[in-house]
C-alpha atoms as a PDB file:
ATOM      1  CA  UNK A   1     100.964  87.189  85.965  1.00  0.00           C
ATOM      2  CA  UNK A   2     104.491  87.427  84.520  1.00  0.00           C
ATOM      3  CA  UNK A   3     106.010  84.388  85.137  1.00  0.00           C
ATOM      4  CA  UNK A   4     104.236  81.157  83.984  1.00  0.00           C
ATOM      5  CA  UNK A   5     102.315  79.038  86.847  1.00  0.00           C
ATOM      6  CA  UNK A   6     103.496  75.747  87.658  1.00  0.00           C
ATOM      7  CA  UNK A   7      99.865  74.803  88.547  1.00  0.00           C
ATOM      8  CA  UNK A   8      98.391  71.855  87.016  1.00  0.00           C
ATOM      9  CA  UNK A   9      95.436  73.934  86.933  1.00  0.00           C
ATOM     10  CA  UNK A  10      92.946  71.232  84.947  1.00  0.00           C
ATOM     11  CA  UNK A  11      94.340  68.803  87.280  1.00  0.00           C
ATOM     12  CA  UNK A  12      93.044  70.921  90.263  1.00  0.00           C
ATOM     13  CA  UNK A  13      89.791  71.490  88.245  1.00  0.00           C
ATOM     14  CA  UNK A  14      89.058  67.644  88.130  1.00  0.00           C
ATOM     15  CA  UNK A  15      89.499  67.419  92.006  1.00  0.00           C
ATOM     16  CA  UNK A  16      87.050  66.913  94.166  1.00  0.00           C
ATOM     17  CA  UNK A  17      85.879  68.795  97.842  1.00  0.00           C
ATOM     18  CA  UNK A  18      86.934  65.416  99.502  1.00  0.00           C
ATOM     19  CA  UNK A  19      90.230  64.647  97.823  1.00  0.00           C
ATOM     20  CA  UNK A  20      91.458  67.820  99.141  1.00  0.00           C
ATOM     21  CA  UNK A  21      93.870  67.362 102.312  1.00  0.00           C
ATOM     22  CA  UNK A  22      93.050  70.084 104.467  1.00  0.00           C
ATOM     23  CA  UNK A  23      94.346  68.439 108.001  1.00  0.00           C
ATOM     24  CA  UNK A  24      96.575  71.019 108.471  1.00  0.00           C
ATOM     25  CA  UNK A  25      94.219  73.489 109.078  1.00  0.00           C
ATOM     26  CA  UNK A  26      90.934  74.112 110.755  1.00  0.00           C
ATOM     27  CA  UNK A  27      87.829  74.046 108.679  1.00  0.00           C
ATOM     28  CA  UNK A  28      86.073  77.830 108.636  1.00  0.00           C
ATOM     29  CA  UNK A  29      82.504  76.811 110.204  1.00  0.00           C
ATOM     30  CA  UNK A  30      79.140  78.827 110.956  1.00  0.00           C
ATOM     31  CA  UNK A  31      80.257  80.501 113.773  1.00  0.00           C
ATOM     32  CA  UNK A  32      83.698  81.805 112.433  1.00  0.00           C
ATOM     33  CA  UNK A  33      81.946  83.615 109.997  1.00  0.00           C
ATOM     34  CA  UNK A  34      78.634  85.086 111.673  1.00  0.00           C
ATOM     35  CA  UNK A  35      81.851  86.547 114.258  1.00  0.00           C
ATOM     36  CA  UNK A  36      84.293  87.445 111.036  1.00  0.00           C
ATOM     37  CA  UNK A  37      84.423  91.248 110.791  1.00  0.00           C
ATOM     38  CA  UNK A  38      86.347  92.817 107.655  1.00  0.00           C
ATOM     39  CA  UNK A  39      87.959  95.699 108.855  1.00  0.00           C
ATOM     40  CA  UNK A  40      89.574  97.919 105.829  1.00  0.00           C
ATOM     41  CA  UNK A  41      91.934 100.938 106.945  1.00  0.00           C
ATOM     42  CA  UNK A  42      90.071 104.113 106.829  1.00  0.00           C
ATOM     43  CA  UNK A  43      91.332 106.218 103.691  1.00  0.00           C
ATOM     44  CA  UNK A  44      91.444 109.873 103.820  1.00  0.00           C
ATOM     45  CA  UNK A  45      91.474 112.307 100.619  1.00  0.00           C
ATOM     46  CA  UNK A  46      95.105 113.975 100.395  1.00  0.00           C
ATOM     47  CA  UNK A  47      96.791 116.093  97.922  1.00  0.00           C
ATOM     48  CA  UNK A  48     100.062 115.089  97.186  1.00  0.00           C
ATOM     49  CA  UNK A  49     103.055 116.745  94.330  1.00  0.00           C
ATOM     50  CA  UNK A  50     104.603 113.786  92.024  1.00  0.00           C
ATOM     51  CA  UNK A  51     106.425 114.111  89.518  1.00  0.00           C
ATOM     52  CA  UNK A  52     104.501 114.830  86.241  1.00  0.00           C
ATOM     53  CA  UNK A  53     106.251 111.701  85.145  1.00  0.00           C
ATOM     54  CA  UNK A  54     106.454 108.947  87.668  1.00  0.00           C
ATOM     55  CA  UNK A  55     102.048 110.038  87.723  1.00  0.00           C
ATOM     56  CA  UNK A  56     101.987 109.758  83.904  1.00  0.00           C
ATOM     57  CA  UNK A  57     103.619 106.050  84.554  1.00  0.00           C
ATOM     58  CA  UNK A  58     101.298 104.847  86.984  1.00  0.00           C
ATOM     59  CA  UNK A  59      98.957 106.011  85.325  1.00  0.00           C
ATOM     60  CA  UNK A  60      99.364 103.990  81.771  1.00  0.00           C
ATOM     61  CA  UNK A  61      99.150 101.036  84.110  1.00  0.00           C
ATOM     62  CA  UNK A  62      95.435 101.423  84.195  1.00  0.00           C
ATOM     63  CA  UNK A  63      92.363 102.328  86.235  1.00  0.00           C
ATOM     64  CA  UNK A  64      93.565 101.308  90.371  1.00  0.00           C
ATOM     65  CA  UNK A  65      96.888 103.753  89.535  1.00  0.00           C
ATOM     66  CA  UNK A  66      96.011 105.630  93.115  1.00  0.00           C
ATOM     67  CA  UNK A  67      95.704 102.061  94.937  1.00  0.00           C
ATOM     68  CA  UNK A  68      98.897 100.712  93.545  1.00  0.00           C
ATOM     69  CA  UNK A  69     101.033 104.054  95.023  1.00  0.00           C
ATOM     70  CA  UNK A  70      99.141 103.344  97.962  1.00  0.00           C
ATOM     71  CA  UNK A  71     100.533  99.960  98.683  1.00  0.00           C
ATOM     72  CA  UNK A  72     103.913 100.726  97.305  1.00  0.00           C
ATOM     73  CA  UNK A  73     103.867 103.425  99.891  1.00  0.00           C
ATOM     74  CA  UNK A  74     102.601 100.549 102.396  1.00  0.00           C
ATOM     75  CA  UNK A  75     105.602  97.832 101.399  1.00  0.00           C
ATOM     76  CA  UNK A  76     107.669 100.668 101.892  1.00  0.00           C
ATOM     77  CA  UNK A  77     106.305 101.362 105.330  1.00  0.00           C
ATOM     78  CA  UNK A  78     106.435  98.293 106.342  1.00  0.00           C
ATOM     79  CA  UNK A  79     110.254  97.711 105.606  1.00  0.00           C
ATOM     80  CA  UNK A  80     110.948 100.996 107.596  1.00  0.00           C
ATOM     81  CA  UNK A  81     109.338  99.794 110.214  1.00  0.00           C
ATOM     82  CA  UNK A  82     111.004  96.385 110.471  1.00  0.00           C
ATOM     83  CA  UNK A  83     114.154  97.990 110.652  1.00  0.00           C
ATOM     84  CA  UNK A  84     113.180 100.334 114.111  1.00  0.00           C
END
């Protein structure tokens, strides 16, 4: 993270399962998840031209480089298509 939490994390580590307020929203039970289906979008294999550079950046970031243009590319979708 870059910015410091503001979590009292050992606080929240203390807590207990019953302390917790969660009457704003429904407990998960059995039958949610035996129904709960994960449903990832299908990748597919492309070849694409960058820039020697802008791949050389990504790629000092780390191992995950090719999932992090992916969801740039995906933000940036989205925004086009809240503008239509």
């Amino acid at each position: 993270m870059t910015k410091p939490s503001s979590t009292d994390w050992s606080r929240l580590a203390r807590q207990q399962d019953h302390d917790i307020d969660t009457s704003d929203i429904p407990e998960l039970d059995e039958a949610f998840f035996q129904q709960a289906q994960l449903q990832v979008p299908a990748k597919k294999a492309v070849t694409i031209r960058l820039d020697a550079d802008v791949l050389a950046w990504f790629k000092e970031q780390g191992s995950g480089y090719q999932t992090r243009i992916n969801q740039l590319l995906r933000q940036y979708m989205q925004a086009q298509q809240r503008l239509r």
